[in-house]
Protein backbone atom coordinates (compact mmCIF):
# COMPACT_ATOMS: atom_id res chain seq x y z
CA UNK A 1 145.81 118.05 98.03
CA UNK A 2 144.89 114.42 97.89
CA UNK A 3 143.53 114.46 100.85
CA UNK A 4 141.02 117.01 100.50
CA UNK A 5 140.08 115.64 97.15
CA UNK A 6 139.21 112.45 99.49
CA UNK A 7 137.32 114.04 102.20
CA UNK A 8 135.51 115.87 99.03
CA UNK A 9 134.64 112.21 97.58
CA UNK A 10 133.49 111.01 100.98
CA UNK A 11 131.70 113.68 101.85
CA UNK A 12 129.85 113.54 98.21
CA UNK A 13 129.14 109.46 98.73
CA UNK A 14 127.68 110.30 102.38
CA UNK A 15 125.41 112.44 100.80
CA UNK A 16 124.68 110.25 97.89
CA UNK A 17 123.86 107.20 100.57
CA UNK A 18 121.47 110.15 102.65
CA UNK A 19 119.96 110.80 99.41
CA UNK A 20 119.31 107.41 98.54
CA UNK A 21 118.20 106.51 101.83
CA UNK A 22 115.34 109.08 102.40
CA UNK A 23 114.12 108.25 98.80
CA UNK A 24 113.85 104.60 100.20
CA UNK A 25 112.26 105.87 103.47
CA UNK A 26 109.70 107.92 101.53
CA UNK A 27 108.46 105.33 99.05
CA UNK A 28 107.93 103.09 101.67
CA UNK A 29 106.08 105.63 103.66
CA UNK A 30 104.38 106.00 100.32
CA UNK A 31 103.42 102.30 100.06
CA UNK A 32 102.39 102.05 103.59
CA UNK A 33 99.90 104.93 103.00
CA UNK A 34 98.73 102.48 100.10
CA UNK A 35 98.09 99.58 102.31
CA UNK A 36 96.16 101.61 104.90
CA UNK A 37 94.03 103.03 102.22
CA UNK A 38 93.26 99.58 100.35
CA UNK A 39 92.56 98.52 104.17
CA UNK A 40 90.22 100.89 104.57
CA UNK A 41 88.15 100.63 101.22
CA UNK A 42 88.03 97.15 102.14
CA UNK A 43 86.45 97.59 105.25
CA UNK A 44 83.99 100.23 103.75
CA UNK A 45 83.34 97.46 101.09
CA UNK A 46 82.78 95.04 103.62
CA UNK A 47 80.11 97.61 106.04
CA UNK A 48 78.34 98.24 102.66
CA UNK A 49 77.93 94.85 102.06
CA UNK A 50 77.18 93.55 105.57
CA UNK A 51 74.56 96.57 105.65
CA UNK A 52 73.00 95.60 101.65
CA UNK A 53 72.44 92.21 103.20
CA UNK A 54 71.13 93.16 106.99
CA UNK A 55 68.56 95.56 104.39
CA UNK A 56 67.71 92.60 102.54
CA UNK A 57 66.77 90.31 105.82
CA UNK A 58 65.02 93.16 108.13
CA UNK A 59 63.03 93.95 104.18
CA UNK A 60 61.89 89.86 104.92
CA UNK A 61 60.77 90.58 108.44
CA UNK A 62 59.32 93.91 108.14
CA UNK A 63 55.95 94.51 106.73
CA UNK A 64 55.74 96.72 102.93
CA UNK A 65 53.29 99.35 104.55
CA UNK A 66 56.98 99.99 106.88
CA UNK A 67 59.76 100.03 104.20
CA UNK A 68 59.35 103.69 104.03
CA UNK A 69 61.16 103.25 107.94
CA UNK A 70 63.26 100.40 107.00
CA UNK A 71 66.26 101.84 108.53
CA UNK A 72 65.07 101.89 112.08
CA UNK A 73 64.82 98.46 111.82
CA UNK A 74 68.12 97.59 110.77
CA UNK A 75 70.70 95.62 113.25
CA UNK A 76 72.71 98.79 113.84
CA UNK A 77 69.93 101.50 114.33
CA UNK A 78 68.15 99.31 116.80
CA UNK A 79 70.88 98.31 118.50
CA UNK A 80 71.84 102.49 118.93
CA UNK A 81 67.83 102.77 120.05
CA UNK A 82 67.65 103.36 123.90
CA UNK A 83 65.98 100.43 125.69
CA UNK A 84 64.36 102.70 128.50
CA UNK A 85 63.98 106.38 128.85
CA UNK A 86 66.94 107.30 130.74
């Protein structure tokens, strides 16, 4: 009867530790997702400002009468412009 009262126990603590060790696995999965998604509102952050300040420097070079067209004249829409007809 001990015995099976033992295997009982052990059987209840291996559970316990399986338990304990997905919660672990999920909270750092959760944290990880976290850190991928500050990543990527940093790099957003960072492409909105590079782009606010590429405005601000093509607005310097381009003439008023062509601010209506401003964005063709940015860094990344003329570099995405074909140099030939094709």
């Amino acid at each position: 009867m001990a015995e099976v009262e033992r295997r009982g126990e052990k059987k209840e603590a291996g559970k316990k530790r399986e338990k304990k060790t997905e919660k672990q696995k999920k909270q750092k999965k959760e944290r990880m997702i976290d850190v991928k998604r500050v990543a990527e509102e940093w790099e957003i952050w960072d492409e909105e400002e590079e782009a606010a300040k590429s405005e601000a420097e093509t607005k310097k070079l381009v003439l008023e009468k062509f601010y209506k067209w401003i964005k063709v004249f940015s860094k990344k829409q003329s570099e995405q412009m074909p140099t030939r007809k094709i």
